[in-house]
Structure formats: structure tokens, C-alpha cells
PDB file of N, CA and C in Angstrom:
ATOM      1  N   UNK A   1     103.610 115.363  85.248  1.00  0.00           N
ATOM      2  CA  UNK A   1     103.820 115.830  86.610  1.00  0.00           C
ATOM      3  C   UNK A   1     102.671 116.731  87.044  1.00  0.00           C
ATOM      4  N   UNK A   2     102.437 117.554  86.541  1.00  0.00           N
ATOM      5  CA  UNK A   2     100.984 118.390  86.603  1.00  0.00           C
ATOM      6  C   UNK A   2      99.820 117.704  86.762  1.00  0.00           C
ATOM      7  N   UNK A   3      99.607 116.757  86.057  1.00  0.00           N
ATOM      8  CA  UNK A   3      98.103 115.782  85.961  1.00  0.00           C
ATOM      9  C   UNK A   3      98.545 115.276  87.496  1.00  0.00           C
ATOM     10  N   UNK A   4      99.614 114.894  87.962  1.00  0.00           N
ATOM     11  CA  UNK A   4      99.365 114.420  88.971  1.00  0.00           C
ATOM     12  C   UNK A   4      99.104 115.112  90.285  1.00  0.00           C
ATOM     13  N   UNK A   5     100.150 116.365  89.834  1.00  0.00           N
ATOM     14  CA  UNK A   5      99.983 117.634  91.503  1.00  0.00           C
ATOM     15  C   UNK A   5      98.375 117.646  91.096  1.00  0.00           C
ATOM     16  N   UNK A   6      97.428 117.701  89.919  1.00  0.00           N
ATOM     17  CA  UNK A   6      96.064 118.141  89.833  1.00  0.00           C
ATOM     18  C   UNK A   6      94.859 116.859  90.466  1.00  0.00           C
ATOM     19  N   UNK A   7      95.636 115.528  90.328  1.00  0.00           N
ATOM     20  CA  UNK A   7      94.677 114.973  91.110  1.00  0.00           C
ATOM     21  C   UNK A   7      94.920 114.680  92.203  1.00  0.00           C
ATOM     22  N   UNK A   8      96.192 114.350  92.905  1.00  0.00           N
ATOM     23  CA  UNK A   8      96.485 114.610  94.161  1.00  0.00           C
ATOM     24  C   UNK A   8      95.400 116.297  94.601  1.00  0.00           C
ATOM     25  N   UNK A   9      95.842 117.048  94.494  1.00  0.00           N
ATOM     26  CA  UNK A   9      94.876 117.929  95.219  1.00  0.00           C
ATOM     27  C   UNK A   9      93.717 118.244  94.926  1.00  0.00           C
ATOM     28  N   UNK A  10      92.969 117.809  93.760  1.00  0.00           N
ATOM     29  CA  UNK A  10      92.143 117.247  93.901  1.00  0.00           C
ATOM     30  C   UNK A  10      90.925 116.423  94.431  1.00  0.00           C
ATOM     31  N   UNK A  11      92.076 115.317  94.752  1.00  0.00           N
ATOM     32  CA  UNK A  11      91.784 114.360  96.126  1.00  0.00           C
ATOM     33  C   UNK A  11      91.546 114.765  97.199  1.00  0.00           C
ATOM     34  N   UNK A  12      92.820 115.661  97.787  1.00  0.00           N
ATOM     35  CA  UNK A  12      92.946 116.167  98.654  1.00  0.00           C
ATOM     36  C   UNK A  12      92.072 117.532  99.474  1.00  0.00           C
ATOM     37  N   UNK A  13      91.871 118.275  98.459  1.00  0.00           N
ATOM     38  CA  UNK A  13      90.368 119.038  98.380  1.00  0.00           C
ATOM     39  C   UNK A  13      89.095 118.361  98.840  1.00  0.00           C
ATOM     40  N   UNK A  14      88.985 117.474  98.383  1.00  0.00           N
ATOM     41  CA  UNK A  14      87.709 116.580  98.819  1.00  0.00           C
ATOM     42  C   UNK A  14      87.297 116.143 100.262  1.00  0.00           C
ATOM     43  N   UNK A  15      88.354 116.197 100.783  1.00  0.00           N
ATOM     44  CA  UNK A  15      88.403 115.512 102.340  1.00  0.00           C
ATOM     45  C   UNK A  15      88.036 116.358 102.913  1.00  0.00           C
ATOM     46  N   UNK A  16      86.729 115.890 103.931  1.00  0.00           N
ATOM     47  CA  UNK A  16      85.852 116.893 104.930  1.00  0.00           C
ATOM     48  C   UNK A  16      86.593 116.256 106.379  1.00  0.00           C
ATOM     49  N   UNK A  17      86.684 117.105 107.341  1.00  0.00           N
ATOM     50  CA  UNK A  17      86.689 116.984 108.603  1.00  0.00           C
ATOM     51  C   UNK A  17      86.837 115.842 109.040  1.00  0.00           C
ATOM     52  N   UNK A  18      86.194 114.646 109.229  1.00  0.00           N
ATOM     53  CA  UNK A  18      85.699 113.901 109.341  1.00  0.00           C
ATOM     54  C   UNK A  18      86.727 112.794 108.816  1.00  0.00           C
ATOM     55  N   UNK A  19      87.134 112.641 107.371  1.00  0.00           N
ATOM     56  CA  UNK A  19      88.200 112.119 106.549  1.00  0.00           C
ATOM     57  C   UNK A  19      89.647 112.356 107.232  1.00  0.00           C
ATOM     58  N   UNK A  20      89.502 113.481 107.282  1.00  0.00           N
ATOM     59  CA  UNK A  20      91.249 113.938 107.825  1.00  0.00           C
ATOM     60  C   UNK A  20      91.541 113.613 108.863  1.00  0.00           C
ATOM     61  N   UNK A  21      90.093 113.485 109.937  1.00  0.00           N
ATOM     62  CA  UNK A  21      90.304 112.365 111.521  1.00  0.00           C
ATOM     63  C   UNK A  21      90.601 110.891 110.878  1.00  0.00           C
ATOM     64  N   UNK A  22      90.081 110.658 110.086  1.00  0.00           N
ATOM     65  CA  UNK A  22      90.469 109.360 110.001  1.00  0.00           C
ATOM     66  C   UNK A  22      91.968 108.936 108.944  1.00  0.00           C
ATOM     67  N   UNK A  23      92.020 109.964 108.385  1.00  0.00           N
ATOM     68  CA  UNK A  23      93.135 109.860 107.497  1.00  0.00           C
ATOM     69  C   UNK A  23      94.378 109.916 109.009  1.00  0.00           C
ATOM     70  N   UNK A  24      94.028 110.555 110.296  1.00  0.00           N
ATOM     71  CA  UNK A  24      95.345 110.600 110.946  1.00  0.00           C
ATOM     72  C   UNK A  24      95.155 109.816 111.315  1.00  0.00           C
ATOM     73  N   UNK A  25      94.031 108.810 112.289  1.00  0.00           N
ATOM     74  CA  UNK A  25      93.766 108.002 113.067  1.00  0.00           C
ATOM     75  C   UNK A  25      94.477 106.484 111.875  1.00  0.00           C
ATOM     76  N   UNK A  26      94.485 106.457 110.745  1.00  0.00           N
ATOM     77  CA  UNK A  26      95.135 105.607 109.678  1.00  0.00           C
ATOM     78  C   UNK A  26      96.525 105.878 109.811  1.00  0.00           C
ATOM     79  N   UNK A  27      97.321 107.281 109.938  1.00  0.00           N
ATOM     80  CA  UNK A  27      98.208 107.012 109.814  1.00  0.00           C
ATOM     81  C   UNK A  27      99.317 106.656 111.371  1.00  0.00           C
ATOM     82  N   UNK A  28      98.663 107.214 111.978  1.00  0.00           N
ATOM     83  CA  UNK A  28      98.771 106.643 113.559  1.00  0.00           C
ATOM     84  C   UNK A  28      98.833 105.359 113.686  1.00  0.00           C
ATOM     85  N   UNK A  29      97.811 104.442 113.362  1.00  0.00           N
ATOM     86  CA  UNK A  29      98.147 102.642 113.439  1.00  0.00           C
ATOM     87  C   UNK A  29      99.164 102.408 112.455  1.00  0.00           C
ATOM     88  N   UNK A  30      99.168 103.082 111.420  1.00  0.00           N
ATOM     89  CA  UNK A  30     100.721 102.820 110.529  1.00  0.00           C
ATOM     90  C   UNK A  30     101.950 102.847 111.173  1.00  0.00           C
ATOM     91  N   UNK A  31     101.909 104.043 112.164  1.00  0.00           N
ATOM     92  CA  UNK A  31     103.355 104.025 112.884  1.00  0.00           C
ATOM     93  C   UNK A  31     103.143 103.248 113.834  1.00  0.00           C
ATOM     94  N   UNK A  32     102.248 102.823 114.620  1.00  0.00           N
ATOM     95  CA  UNK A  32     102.538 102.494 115.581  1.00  0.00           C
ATOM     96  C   UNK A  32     102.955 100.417 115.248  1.00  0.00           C
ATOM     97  N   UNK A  33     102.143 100.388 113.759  1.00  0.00           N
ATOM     98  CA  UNK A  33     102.355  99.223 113.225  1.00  0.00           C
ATOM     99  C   UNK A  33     103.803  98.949 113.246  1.00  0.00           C
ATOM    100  N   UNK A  34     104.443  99.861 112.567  1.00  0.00           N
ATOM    101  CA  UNK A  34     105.808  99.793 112.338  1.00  0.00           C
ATOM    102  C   UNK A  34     106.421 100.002 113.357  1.00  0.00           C
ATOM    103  N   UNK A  35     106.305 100.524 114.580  1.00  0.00           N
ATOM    104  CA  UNK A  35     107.014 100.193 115.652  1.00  0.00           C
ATOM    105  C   UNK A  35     106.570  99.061 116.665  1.00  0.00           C
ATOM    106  N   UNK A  36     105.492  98.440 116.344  1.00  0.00           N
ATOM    107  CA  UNK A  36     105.801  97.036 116.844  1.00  0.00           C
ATOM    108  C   UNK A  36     106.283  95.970 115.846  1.00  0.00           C
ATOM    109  N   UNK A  37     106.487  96.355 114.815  1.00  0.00           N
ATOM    110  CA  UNK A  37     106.972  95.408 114.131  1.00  0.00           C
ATOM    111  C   UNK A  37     108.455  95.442 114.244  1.00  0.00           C
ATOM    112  N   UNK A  38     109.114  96.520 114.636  1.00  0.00           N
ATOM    113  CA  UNK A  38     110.669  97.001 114.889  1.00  0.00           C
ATOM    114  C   UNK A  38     110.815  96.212 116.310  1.00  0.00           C
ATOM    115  N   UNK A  39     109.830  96.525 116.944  1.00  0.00           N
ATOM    116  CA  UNK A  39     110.266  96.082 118.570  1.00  0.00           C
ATOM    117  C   UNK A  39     109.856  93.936 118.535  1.00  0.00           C
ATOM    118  N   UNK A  40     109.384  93.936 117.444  1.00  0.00           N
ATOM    119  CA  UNK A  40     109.116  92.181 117.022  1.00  0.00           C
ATOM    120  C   UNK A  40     110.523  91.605 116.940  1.00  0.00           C
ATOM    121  N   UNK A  41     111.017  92.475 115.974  1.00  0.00           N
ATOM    122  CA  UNK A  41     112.136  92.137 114.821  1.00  0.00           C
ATOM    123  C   UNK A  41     113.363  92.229 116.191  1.00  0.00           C
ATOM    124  N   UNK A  42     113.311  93.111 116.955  1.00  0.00           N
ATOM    125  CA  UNK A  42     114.645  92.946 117.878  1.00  0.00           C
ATOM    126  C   UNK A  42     114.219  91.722 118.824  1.00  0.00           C
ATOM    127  N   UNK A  43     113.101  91.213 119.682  1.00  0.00           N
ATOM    128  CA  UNK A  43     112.732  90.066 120.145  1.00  0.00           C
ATOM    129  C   UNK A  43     112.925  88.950 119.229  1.00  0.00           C
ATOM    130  N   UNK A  44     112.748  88.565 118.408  1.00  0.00           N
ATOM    131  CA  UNK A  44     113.224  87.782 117.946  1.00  0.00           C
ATOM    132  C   UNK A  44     114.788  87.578 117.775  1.00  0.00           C
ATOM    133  N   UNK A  45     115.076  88.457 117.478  1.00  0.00           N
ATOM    134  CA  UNK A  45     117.026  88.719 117.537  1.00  0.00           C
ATOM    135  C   UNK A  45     117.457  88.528 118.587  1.00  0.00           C
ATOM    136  N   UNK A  46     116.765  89.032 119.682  1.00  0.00           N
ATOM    137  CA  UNK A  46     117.248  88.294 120.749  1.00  0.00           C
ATOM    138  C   UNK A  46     116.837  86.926 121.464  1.00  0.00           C
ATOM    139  N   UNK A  47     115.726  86.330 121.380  1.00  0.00           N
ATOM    140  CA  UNK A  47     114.991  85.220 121.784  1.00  0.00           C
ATOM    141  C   UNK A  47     115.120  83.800 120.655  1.00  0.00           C
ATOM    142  N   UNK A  48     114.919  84.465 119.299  1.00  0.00           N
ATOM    143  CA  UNK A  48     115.119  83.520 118.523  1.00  0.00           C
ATOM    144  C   UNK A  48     114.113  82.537 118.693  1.00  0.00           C
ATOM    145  N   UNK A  49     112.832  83.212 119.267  1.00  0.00           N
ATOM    146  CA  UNK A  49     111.176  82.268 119.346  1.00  0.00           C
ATOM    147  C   UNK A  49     111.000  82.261 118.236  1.00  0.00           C
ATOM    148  N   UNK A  50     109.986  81.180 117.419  1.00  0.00           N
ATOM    149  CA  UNK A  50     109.475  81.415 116.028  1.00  0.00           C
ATOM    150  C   UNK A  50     108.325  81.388 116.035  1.00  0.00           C
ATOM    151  N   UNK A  51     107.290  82.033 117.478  1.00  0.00           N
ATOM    152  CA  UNK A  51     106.340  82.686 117.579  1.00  0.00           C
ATOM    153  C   UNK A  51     106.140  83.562 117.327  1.00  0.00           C
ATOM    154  N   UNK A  52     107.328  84.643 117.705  1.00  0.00           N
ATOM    155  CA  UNK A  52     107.758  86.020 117.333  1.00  0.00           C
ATOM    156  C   UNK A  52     107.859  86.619 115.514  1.00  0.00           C
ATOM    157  N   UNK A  53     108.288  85.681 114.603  1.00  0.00           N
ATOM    158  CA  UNK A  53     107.781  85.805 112.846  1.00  0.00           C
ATOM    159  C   UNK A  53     106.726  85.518 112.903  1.00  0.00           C
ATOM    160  N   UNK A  54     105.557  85.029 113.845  1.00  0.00           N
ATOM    161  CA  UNK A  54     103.960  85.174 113.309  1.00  0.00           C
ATOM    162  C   UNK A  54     103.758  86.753 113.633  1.00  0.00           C
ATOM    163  N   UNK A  55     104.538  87.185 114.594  1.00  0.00           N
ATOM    164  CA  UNK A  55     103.951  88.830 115.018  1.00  0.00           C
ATOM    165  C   UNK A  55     104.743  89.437 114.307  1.00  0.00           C
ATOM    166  N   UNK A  56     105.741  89.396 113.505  1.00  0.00           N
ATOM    167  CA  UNK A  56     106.464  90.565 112.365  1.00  0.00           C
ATOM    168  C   UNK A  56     105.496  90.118 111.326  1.00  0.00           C
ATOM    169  N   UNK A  57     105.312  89.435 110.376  1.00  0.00           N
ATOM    170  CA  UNK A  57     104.789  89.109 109.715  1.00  0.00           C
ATOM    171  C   UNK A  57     103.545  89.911 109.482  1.00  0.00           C
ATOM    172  N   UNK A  58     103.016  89.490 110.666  1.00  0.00           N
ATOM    173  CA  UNK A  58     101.534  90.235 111.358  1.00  0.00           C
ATOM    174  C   UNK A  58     101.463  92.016 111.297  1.00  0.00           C
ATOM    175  N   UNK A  59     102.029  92.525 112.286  1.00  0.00           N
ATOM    176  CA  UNK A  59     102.488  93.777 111.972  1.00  0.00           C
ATOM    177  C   UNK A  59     103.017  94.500 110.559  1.00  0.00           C
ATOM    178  N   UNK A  60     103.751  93.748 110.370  1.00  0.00           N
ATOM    179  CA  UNK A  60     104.202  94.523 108.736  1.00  0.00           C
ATOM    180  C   UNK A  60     102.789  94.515 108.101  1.00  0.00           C
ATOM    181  N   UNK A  61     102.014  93.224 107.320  1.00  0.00           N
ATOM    182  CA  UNK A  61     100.523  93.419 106.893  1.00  0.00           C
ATOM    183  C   UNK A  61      99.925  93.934 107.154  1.00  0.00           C
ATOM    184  N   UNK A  62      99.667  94.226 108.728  1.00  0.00           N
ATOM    185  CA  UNK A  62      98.619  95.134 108.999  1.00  0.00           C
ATOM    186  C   UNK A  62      99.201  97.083 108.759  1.00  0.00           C
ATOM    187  N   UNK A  63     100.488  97.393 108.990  1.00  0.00           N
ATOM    188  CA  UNK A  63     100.792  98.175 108.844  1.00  0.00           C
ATOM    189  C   UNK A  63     100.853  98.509 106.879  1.00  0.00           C
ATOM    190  N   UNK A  64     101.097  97.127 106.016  1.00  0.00           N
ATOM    191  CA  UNK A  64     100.704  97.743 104.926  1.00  0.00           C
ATOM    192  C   UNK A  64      99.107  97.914 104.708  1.00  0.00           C
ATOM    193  N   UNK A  65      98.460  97.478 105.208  1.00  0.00           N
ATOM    194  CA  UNK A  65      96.421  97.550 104.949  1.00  0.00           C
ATOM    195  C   UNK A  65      96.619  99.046 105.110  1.00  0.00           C
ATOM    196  N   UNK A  66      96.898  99.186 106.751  1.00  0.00           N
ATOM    197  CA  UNK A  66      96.541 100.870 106.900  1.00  0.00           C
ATOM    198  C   UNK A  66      96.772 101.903 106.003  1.00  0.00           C
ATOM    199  N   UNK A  67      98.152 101.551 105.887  1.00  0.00           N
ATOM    200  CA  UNK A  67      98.889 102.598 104.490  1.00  0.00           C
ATOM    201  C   UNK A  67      97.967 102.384 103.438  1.00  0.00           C
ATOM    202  N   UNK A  68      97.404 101.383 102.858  1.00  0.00           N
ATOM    203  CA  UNK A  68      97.007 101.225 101.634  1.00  0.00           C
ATOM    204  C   UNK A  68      95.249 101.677 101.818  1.00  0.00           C
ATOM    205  N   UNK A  69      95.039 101.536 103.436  1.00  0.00           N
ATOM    206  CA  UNK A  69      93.637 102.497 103.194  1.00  0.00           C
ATOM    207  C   UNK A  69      93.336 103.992 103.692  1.00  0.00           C
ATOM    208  N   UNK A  70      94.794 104.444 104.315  1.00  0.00           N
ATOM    209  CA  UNK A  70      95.152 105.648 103.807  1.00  0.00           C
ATOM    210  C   UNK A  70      95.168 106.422 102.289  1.00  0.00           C
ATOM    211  N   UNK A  71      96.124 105.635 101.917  1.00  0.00           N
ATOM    212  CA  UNK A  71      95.913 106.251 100.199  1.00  0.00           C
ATOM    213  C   UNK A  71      94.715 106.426  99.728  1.00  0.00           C
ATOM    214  N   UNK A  72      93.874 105.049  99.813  1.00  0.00           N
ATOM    215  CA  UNK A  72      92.600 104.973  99.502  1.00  0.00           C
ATOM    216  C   UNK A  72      91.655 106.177  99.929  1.00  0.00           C
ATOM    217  N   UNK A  73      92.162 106.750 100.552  1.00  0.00           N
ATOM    218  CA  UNK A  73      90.778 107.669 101.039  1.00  0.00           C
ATOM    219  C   UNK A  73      91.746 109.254 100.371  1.00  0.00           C
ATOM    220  N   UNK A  74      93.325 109.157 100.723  1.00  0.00           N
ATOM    221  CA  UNK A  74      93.744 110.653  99.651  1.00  0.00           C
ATOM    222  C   UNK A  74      93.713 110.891  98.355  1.00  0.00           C
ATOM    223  N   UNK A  75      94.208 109.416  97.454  1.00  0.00           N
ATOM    224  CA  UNK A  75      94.022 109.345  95.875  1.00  0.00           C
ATOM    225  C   UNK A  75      92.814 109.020  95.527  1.00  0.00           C
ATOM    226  N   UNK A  76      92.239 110.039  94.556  1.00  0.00           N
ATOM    227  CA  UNK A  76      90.559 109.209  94.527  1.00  0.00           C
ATOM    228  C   UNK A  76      90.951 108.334  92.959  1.00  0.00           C
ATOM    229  N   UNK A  77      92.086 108.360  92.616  1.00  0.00           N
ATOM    230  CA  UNK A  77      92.003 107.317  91.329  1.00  0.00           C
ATOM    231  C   UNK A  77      91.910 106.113  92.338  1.00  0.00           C
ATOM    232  N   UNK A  78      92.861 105.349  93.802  1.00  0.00           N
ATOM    233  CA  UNK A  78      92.631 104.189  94.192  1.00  0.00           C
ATOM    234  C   UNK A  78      91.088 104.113  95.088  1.00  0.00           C
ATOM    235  N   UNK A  79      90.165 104.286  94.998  1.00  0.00           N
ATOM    236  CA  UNK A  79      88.994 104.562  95.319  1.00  0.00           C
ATOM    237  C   UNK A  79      88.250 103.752  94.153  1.00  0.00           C
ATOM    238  N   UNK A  80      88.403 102.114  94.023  1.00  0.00           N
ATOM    239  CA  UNK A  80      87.794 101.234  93.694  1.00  0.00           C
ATOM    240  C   UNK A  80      87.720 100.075  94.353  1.00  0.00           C
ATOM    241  N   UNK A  81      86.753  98.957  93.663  1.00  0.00           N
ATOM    242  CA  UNK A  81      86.452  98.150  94.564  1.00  0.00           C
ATOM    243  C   UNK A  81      87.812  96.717  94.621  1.00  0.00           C
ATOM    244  N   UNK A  82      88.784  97.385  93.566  1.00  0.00           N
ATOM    245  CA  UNK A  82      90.015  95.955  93.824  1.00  0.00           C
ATOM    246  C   UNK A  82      90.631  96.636  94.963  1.00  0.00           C
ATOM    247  N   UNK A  83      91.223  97.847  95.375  1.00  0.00           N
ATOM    248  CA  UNK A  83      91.409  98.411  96.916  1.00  0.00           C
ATOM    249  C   UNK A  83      90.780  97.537  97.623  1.00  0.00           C
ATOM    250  N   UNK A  84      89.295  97.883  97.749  1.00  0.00           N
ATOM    251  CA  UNK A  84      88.263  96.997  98.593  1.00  0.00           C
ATOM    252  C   UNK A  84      89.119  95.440  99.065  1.00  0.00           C
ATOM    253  N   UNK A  85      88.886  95.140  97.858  1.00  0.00           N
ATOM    254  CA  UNK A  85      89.045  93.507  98.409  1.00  0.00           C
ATOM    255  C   UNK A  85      90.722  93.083  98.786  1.00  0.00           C
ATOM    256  N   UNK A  86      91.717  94.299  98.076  1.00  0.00           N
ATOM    257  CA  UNK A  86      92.952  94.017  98.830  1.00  0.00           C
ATOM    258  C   UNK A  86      92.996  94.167 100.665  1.00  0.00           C
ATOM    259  N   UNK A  87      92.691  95.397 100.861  1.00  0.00           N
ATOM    260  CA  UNK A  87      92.511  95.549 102.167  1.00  0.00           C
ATOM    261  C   UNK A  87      91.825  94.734 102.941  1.00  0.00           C
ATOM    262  N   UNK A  88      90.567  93.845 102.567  1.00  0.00           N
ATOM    263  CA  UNK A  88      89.802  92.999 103.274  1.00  0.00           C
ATOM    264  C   UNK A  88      90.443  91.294 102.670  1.00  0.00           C
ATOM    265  N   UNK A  89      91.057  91.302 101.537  1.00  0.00           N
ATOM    266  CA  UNK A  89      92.124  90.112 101.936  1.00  0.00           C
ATOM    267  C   UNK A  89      93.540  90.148 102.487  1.00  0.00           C
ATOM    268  N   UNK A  90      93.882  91.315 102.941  1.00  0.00           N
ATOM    269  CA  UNK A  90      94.597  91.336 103.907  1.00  0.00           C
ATOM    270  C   UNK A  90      94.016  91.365 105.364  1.00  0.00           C
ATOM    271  N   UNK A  91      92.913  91.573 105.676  1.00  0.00           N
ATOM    272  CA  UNK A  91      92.323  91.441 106.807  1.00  0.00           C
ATOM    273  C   UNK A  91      92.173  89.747 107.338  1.00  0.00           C
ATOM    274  N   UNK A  92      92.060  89.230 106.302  1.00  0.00           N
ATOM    275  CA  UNK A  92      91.735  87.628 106.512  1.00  0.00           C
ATOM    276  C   UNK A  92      92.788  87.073 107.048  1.00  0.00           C
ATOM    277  N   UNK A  93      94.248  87.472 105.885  1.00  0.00           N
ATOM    278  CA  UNK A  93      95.409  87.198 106.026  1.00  0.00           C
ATOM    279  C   UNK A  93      96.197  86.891 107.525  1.00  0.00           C
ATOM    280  N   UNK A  94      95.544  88.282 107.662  1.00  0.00           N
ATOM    281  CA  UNK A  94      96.292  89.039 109.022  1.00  0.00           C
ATOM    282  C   UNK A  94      95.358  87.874 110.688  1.00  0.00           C
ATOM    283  N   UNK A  95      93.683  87.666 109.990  1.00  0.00           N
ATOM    284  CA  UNK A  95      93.213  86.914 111.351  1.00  0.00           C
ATOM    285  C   UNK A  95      93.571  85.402 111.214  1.00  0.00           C
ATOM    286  N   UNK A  96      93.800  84.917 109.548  1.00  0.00           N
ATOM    287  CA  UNK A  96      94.012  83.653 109.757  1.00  0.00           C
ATOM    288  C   UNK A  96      95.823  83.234 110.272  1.00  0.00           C
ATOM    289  N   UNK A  97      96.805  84.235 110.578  1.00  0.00           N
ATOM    290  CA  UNK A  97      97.816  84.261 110.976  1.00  0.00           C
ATOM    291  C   UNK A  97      97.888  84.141 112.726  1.00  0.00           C
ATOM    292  N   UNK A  98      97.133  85.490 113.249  1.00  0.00           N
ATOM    293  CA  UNK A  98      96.583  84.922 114.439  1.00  0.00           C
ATOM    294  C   UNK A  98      96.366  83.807 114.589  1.00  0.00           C
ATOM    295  N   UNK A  99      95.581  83.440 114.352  1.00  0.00           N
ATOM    296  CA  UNK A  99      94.886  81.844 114.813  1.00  0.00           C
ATOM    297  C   UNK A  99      96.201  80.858 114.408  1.00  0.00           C
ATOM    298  N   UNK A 100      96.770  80.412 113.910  1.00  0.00           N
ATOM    299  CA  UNK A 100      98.043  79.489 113.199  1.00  0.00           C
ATOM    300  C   UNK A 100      99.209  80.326 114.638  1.00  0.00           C
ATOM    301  N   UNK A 101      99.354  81.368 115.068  1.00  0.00           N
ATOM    302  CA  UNK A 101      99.944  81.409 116.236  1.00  0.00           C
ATOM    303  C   UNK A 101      99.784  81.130 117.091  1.00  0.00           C
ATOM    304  N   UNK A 102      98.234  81.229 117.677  1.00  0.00           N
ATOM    305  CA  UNK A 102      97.907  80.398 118.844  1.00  0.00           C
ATOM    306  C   UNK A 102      97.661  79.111 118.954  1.00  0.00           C
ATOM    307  N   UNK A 103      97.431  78.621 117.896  1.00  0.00           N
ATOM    308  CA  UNK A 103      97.142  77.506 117.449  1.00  0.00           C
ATOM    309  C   UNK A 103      98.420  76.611 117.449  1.00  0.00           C
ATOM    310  N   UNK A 104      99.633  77.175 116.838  1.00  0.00           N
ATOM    311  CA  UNK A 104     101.295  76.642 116.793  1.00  0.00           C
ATOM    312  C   UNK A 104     101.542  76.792 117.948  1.00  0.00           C
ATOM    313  N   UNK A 105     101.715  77.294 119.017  1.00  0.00           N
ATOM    314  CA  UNK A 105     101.612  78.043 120.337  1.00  0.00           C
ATOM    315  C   UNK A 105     101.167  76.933 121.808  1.00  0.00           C
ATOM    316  N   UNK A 106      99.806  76.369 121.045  1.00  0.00           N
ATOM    317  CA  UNK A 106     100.042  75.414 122.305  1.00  0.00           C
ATOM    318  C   UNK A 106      99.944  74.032 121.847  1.00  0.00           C
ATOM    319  N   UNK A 107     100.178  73.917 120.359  1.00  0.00           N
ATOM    320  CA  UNK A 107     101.017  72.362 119.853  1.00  0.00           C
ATOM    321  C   UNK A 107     102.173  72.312 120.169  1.00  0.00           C
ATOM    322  N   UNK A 108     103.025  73.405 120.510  1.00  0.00           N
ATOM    323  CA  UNK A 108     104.305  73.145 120.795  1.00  0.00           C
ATOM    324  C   UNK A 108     104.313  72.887 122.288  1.00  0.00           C
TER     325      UNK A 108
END
């Protein structure tokens, strides 16, 4: 428990000015992720489009990237390059989903 309060603040020590704008500006698209993904999840409940699971889908991923490059910048143990490539294959994830919506969108 100690090793961990010591690298958590640690971590947390490290962050200049600059970090902590972006550590909020990260956690800001997190919420706001999760509240369009809440306001997805009731459109669909009510509409029952299955356009609407490309945008929950969508939202939840992108709302986990943020979180996960939040951490990335408070824990400096996740401050490697498999982070890296999770967050940027969730980036792919997230544009090749787009496209398969608009794309499903006007095949239908």
C-alpha cells in the first residue's frame, strides 16, 4: 500500500502546469464522453435505430482512450509505449466505426 501512495505521488509531483491543463481538459472529454453515451443509450431506448449502437459503442471507446490517457500522464509506471499503441488502436477503432455508420447509414 505504501509503494503505491509513493508512486502515485510521485507521479503526481511530476506534473507541471501545463500537464494538469491537460490532465483536466482529459478528464472533461471523459465526462462529457459518458454523457453522450448516457444520452445515446436513452435514444436508442426510445427509437430503437441501430445507428444509434454505432454512437454508444463510439462514445464508450472514446471515453475509455481518454481515461486511459489520463492515467497515462498521472501513473508514470503506465508511461510506455504498449499505452501508446492501445490508445492509438483505439483511435482507429473509434474512426473505422465512424465510417461503417455512415457508410450503413446510406445503404440503408
Amino acid at each position: 500500500m505504501l509503494t503505491l501512495l509513493t508512486v502515485l505521488f510521485s507521479g503526481i509531483s511530476q506534473i507541471d502546469s501545463f500537464e494538469g491543463l491537460e490532465n483536466a481538459i482529459a478528464l472533461g472529454i471523459t465526462v462529457i464522453s459518458l454523457l453522450l453515451l448516457a444520452l445515446s443509450v436513452t435514444a436508442y431506448r426510445k427509437t430503437r435505430l441501430r445507428v444509434t449502437i454505432y454512437a454508444i459503442i463510439i462514445f464508450a471507446l472514446f471515453a475509455i482512450q481518454q481515461f486511459i490517457d489520463y492515467l497515462d500522464n498521472i501513473i508514470v509506471a503506465l508511461d510506455n509505449p504498449i499505452t501508446d499503441v492501445v490508445v492509438s488502436s483505439l483511435t482507429l477503432t473509434i474512426l473505422a466505426l465512424f465510417f461503417l455508420a455512415i457508410v450503413r447509414t446510406k445503404i440503408s
